[in-house]
Protein backbone atom coordinates (compact mmCIF):
# COMPACT_ATOMS: atom_id res chain seq x y z
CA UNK A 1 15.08 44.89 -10.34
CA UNK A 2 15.05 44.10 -13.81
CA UNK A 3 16.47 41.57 -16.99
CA UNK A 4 16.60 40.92 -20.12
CA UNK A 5 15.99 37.26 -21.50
CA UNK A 6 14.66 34.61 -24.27
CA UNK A 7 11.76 32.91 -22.90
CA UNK A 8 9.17 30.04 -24.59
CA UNK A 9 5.71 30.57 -23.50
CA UNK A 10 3.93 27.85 -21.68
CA UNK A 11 0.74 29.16 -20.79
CA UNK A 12 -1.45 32.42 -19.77
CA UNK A 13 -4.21 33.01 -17.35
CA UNK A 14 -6.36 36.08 -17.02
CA UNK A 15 -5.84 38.99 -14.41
CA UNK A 16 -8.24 41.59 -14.48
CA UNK A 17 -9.95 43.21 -17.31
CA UNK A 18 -7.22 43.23 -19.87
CA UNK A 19 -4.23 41.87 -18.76
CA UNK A 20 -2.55 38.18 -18.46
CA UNK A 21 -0.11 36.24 -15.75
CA UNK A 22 2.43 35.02 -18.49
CA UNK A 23 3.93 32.06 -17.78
CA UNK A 24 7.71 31.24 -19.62
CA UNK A 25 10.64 28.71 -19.48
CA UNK A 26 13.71 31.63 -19.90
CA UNK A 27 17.16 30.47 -20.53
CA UNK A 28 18.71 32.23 -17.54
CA UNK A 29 16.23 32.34 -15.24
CA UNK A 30 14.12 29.21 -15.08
CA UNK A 31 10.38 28.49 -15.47
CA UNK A 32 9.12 32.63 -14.07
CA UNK A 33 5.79 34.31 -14.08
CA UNK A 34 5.11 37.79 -14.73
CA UNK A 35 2.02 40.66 -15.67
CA UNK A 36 1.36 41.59 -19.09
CA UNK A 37 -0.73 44.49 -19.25
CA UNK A 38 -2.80 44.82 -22.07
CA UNK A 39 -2.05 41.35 -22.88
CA UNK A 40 -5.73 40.30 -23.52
CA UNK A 41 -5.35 42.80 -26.37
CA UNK A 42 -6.22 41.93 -30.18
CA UNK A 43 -2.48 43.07 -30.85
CA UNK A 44 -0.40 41.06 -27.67
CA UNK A 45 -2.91 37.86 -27.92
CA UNK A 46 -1.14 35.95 -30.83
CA UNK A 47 2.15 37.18 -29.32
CA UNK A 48 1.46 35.42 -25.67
CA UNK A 49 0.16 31.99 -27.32
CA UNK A 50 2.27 28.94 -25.79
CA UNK A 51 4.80 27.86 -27.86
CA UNK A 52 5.84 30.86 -29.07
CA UNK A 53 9.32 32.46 -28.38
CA UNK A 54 9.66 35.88 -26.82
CA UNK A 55 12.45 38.48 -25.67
CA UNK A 56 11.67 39.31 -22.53
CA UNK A 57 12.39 42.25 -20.28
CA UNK A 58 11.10 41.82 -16.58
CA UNK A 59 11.02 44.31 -14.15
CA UNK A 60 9.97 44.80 -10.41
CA UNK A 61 10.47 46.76 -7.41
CA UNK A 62 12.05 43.62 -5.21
CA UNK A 63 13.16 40.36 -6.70
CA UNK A 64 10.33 38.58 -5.13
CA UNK A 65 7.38 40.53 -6.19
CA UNK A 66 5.56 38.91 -9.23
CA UNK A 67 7.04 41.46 -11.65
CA UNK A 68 5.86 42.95 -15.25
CA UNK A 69 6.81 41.29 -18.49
CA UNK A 70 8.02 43.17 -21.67
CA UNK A 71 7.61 40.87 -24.38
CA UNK A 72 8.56 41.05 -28.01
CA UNK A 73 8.08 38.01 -30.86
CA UNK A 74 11.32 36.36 -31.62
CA UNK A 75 9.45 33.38 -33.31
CA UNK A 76 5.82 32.78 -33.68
CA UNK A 77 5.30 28.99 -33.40
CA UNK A 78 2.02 28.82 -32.21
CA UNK A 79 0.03 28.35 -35.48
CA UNK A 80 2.04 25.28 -36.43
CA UNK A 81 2.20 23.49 -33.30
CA UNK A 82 -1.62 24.02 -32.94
CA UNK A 83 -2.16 22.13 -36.52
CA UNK A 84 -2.28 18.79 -34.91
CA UNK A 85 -3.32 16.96 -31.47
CA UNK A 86 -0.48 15.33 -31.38
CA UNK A 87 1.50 18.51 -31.35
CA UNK A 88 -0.81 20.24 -28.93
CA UNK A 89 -1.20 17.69 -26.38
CA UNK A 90 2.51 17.13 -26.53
CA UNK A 91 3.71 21.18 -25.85
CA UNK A 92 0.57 20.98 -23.02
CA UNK A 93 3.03 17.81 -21.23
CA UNK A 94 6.01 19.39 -21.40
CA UNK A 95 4.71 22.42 -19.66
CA UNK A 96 3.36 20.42 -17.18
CA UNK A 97 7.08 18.93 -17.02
CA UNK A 98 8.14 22.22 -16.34
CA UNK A 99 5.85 23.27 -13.78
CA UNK A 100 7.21 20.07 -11.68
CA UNK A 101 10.78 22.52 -10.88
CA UNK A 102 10.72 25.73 -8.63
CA UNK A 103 9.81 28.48 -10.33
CA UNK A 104 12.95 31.02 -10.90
CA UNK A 105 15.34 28.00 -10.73
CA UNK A 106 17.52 27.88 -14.00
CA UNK A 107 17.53 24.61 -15.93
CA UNK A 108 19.59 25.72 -19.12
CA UNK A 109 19.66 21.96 -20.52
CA UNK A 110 15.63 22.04 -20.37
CA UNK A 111 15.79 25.40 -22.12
CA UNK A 112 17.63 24.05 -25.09
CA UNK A 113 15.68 20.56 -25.27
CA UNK A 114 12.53 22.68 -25.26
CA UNK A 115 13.92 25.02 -28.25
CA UNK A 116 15.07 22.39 -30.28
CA UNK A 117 11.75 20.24 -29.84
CA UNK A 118 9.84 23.39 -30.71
CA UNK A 119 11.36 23.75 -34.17
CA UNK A 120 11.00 19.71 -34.66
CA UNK A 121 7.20 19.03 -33.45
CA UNK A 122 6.37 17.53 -37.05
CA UNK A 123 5.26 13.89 -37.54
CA UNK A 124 3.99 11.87 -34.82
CA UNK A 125 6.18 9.18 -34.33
CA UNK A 126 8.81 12.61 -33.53
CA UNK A 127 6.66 14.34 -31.24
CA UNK A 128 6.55 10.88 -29.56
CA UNK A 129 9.87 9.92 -29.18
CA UNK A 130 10.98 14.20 -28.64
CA UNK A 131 8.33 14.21 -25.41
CA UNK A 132 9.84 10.85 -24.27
CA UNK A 133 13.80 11.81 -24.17
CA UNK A 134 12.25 15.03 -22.52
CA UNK A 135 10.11 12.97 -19.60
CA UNK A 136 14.00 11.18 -19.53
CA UNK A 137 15.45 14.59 -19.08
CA UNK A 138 13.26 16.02 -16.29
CA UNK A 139 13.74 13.20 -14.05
CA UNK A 140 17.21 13.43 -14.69
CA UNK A 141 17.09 17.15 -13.51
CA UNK A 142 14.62 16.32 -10.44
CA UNK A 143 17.40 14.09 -9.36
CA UNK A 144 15.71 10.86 -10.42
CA UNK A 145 17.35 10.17 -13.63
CA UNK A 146 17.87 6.64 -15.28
CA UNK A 147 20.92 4.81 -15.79
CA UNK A 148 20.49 3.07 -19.36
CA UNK A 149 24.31 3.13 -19.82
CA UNK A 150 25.05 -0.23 -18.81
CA UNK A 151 23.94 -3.04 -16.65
CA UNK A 152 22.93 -3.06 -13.16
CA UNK A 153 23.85 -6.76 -12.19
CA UNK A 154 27.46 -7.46 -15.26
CA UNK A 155 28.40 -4.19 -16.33
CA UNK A 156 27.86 -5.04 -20.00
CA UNK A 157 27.18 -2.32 -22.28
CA UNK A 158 25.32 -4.65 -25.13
CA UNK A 159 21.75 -6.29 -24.90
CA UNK A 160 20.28 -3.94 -22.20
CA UNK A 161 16.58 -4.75 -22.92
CA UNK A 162 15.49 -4.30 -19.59
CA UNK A 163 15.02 -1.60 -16.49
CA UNK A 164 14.64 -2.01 -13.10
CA UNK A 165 11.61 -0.55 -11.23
CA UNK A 166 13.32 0.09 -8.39
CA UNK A 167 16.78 1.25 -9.18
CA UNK A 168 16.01 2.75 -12.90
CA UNK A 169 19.10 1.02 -14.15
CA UNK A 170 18.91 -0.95 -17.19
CA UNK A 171 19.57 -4.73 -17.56
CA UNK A 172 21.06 -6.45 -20.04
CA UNK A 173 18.91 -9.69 -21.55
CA UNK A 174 20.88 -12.44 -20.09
CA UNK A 175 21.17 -11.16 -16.17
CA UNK A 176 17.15 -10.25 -16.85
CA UNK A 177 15.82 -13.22 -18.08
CA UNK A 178 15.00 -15.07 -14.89
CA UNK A 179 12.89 -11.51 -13.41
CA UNK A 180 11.83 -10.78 -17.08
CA UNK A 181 8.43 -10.55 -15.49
CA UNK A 182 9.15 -7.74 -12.95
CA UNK A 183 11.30 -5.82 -15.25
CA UNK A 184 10.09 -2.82 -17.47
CA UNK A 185 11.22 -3.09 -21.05
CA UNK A 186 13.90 -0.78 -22.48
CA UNK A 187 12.59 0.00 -25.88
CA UNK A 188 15.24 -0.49 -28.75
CA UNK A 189 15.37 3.54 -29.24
CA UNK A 190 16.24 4.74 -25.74
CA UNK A 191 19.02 1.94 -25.92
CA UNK A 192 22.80 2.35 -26.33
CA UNK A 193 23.95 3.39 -29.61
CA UNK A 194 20.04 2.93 -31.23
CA UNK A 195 18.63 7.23 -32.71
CA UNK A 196 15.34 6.33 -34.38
CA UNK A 197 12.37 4.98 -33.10
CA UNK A 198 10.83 1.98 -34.58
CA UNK A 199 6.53 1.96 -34.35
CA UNK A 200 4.38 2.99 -32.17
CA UNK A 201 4.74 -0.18 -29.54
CA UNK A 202 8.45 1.23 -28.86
CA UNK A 203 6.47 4.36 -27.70
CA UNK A 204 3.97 3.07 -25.78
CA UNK A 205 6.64 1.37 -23.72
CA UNK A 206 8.53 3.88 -23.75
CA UNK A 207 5.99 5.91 -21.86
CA UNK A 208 4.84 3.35 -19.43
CA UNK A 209 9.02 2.92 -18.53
CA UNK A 210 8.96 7.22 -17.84
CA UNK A 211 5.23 6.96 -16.69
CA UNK A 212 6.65 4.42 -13.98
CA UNK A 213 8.92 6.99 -12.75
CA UNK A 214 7.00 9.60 -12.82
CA UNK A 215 4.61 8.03 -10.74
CA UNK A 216 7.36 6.35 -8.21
CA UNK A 217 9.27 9.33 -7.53
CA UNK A 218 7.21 12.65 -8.55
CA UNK A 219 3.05 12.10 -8.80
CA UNK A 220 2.56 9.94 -5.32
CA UNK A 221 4.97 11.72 -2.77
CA UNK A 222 3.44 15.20 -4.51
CA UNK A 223 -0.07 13.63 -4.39
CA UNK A 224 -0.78 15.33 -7.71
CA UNK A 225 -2.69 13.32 -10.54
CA UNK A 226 -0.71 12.53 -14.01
CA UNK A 227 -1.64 15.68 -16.56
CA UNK A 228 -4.24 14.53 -18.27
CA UNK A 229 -2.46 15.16 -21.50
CA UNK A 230 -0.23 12.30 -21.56
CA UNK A 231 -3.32 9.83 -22.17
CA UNK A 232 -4.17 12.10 -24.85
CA UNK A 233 -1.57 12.31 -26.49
CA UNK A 234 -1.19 8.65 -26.70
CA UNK A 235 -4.44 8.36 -27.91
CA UNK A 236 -3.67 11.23 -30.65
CA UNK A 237 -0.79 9.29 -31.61
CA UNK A 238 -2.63 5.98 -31.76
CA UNK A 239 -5.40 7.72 -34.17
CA UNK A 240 -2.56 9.60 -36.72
CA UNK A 241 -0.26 6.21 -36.80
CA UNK A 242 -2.76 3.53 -37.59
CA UNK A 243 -2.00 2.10 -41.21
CA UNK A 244 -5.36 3.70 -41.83
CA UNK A 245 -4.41 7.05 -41.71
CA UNK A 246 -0.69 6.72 -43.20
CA UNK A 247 -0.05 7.18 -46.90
CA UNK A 248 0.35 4.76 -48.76
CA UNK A 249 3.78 2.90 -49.18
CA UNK A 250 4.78 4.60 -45.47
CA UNK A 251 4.39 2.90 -42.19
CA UNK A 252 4.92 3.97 -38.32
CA UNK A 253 8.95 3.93 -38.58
């Protein structure tokens, strides 16, 4: 058995005295794990560092054996995204995204999210807002997605400021108001028409609306515990958008 593919590295764990499990999201063939040998070496370590994107030859004597990976640089990213927490603890979420779909199992759309956000991870407020629409996107492919399109109870397509817990359908402000309590705001950059996010707030409730979901549909039946690196990554956003740390004359938008 063997193909050749593009692949983003998500992570690496050691296997014997010198060589790694590599773990990559490929284009064709899904999230897919595979032995480097050698791949502790000074030359293939910076090559195998997550983030980074690799073409990929795997090989193995039956199609479900774990396989050996050929891998090549296409792009080293790793440097850069490691620069910042925010960047780091946002790549370590959407792995664990990732890792939430059966191995092998193609998901081209996450692919080409991933890719895109890769070249993007700059300033905070995009890191938050790119792992957000990401969180949206996952659900969407575990067969939980949202519907923030129009509204649940009228149909309109104009004031949907709210989401229902149960349903995941957005609500518009007037059919809300009288449950306003029991509904999870829609933050104005997830809604129709709106592309930039606002402050820090917007993202904040924009994570506790995917959080919800998460937790509803994915974390409790699993029995699994939310990664770890979602609260840090809030809290590295917190730290790098407080007017403290912004230059002067800018602010959180």
């Amino acid at each position: 058995m063997e193909w050749r593919d593009e692949g983003i590295v998500l992570g690496t764990r050691k296997h014997g005295e010198t060589s790694v499990i590599l773990e990559v999201m490929t284009r064709a063939h899904g999230r897919h794990l595979g032995l480097v040998r050698s791949g502790r070496s000074r030359k293939q370590q910076p090559v195998l560092l997550a983030g980074n994107r690799l073409d990929l030859i795997w090989r193995a004597r039956l199609d479900e054996h774990l396989g050996t990976f050929q891998a090549e640089p296409l792009e080293l990213n790793a440097a850069r995204l490691m620069d910042g927490a925010a960047s780091v603890y946002g790549l370590q979420i959407l792995a664990s995204h990732l890792r939430l779909l059966p191995e092998r199992d193609p998901h081209k759309r996450l692919f080409e999210a991933l890719s895109v956000m890769l070249e993007d991870f700059g300033r905070p407020m995009q890191i938050g807002e790119m792992v957000v629409r990401f969180e949206l996107l996952v659900l969407d492919e575990l067969g939980f997605g949202l519907d923030l399109s129009e509204c649940a109870a009228t149909g309109a397509r104009s004031e949907l400021v709210y989401v229902s817990p149960k349903s995941g359908r957005a609500v518009s402000r007037q059919a809300g108001l009288p449950w306003h309590d029991k509904l999870l705001p829609l933050p104005l950059f997830l809604q129709r028409d709106a592309t930039v996010c606002e402050d820090f707030p917007a993202i904040e409730a924009a994570f506790r609306l995917t959080g919800h979901f998460f937790h509803r549909h994915v974390y409790e039946p699993r029995g699994i515990d939310v990664p770890e690196a979602r609260a840090s990554l809030m809290m590295a956003l917190r730290r790098a958008l407080s007017p403290a740390n912004l230059p002067a004359g800018d602010n959180a938008a």
